[in-house]
N, C-alpha and C. Protein backbone atom coordinates (compact mmCIF):
# COMPACT_ATOMS: atom_id res chain seq x y z
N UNK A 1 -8.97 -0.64 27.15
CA UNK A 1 -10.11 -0.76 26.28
C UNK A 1 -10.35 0.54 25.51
N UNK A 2 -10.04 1.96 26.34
CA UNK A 2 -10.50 3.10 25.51
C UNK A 2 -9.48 3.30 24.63
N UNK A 3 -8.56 2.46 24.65
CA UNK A 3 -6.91 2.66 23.62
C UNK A 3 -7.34 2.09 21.91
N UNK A 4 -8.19 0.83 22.57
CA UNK A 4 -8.45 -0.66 21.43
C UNK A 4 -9.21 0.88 20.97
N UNK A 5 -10.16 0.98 21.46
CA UNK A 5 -11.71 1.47 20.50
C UNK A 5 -11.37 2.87 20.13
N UNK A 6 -10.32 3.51 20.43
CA UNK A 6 -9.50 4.66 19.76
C UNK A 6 -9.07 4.51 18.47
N UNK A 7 -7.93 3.19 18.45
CA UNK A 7 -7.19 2.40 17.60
C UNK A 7 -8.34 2.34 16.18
N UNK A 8 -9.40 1.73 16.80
CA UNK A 8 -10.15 1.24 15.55
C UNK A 8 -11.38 2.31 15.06
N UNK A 9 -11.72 3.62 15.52
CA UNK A 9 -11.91 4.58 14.94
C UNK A 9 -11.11 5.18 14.17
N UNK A 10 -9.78 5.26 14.38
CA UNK A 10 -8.66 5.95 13.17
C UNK A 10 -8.77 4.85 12.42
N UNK A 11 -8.65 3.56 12.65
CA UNK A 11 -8.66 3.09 10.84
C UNK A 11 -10.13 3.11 10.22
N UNK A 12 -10.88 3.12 11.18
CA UNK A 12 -12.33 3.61 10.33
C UNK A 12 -11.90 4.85 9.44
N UNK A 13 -11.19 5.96 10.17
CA UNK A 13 -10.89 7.23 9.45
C UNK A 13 -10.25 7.49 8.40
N UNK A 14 -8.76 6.40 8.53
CA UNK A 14 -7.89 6.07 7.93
C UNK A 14 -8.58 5.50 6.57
N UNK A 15 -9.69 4.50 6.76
CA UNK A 15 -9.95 3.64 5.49
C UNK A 15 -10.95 4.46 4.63
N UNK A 16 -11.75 5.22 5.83
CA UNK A 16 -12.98 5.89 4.72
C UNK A 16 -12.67 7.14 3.77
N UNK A 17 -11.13 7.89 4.20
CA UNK A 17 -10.70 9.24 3.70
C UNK A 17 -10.30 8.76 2.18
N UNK A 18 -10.14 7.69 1.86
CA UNK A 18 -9.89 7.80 0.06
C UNK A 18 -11.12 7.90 -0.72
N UNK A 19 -11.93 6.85 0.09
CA UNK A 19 -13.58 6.83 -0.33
C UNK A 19 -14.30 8.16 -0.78
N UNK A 20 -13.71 9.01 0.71
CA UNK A 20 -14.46 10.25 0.57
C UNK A 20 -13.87 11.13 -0.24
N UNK A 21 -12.75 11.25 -0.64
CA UNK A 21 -11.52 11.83 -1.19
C UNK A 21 -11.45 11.81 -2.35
N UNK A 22 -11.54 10.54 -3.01
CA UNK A 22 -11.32 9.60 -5.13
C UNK A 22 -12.47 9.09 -4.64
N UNK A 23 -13.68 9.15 -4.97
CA UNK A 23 -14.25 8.04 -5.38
C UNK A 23 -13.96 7.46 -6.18
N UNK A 24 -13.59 8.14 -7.60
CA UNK A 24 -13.72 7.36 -8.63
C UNK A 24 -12.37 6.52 -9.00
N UNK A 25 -11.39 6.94 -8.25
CA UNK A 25 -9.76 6.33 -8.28
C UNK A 25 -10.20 5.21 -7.59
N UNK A 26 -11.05 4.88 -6.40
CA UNK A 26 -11.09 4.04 -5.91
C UNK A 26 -11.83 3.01 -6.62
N UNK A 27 -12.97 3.16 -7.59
CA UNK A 27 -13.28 2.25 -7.88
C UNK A 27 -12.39 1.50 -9.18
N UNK A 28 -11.54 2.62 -9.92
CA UNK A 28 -10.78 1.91 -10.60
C UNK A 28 -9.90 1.37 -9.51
N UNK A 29 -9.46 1.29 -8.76
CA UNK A 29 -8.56 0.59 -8.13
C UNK A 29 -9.24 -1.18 -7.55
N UNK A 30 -10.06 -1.07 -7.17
CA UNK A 30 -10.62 -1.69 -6.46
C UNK A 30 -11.10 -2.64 -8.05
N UNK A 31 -11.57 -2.43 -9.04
CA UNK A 31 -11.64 -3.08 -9.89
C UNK A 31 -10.17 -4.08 -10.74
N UNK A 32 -9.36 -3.26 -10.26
CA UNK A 32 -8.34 -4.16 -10.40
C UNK A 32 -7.89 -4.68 -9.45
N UNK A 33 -8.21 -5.00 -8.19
CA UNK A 33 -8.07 -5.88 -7.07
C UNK A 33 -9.11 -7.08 -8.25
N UNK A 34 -9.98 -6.59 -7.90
CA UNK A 34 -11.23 -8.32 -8.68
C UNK A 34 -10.35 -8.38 -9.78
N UNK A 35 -9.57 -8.31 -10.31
CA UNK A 35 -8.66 -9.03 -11.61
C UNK A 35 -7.43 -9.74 -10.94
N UNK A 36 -7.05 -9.28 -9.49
CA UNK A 36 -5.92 -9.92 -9.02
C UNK A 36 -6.33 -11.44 -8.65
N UNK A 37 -5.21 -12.17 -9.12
CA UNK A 37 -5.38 -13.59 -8.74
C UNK A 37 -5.49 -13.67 -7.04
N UNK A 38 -5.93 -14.44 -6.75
CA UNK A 38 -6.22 -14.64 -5.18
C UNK A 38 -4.95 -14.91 -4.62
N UNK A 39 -4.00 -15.38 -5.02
CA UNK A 39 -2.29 -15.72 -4.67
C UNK A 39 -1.92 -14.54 -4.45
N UNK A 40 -2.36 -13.68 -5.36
CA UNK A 40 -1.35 -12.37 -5.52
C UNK A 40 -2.07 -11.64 -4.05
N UNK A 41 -3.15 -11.38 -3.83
CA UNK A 41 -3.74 -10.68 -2.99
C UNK A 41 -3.41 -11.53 -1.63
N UNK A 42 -2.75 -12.60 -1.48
CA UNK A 42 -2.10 -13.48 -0.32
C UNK A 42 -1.19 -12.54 0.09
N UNK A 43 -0.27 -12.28 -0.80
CA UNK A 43 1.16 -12.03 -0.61
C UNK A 43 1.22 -10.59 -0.41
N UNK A 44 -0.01 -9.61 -1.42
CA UNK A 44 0.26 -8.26 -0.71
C UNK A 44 -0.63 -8.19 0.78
N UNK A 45 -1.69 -8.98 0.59
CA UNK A 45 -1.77 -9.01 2.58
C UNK A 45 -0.48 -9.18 3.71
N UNK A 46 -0.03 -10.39 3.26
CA UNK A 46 1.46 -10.87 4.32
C UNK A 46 2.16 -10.15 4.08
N UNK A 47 2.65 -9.37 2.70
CA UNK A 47 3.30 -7.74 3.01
C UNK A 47 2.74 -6.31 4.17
N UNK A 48 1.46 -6.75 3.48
CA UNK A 48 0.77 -5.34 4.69
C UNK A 48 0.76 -5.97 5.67
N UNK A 49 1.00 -7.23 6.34
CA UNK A 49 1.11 -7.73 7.87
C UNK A 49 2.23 -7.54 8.35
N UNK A 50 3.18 -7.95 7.27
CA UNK A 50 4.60 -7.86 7.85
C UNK A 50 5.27 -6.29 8.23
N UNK A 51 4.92 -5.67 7.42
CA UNK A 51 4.61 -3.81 7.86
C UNK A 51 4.04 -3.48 8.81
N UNK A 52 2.87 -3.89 9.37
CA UNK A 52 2.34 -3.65 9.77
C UNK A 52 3.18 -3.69 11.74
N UNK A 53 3.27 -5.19 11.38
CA UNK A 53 4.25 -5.64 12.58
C UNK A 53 5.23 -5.01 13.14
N UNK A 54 6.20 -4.73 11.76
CA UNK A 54 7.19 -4.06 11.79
C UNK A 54 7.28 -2.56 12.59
N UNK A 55 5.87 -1.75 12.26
CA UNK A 55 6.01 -0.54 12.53
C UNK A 55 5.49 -0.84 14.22
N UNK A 56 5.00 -2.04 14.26
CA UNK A 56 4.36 -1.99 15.43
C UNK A 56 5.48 -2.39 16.94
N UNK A 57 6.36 -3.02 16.33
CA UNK A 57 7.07 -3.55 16.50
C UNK A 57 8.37 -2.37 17.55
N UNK A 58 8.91 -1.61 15.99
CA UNK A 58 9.96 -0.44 16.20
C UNK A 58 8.96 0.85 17.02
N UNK A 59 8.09 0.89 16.76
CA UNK A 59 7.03 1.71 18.19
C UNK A 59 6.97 1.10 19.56
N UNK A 60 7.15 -0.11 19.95
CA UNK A 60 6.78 -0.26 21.30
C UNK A 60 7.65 -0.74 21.66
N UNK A 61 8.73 -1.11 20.72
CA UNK A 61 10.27 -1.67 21.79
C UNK A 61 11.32 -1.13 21.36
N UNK A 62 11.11 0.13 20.68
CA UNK A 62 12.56 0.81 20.47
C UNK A 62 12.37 2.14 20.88
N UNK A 63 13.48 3.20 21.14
CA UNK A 63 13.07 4.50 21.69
C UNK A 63 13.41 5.67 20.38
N UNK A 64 12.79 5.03 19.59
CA UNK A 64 12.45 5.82 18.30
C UNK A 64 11.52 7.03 18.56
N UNK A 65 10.38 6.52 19.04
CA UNK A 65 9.51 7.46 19.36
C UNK A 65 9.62 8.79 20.62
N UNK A 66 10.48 8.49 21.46
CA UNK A 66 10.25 9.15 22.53
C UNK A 66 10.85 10.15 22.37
């Protein structure tokens, strides 16, 4: 449990450092998300999942890391 609630403070950290960093890059960015078709924003999610997996993946069953 103190691993999970570790985990999800770094992406709190992870997500808020551009915020705090560009504001203003972010809102142009983020303004062109609301122009992306909803299809398109499908497919770069199931990209960032499939990455996501991936890294999660080659971390806990390969001896990459050690």
């Amino acid at each position: 449990m103190k691993f999970l609630f570790t985990l999800i403070g770094l992406v709190f950290i992870l997500e808020g450092l551009p915020y705090l960093t560009f504001p203003e890059a972010m809102q142009r960015w983020l303004q062109q998300i609301l122009e992306m078709r909803p299809s398109q924003l499908r497919v770069v999610g199931l990209i960032a999942v499939g990455i996501g997996l991936l890294i999660c993946y080659i971390t806990l069953r390969t001896r990459l890391f050690n």
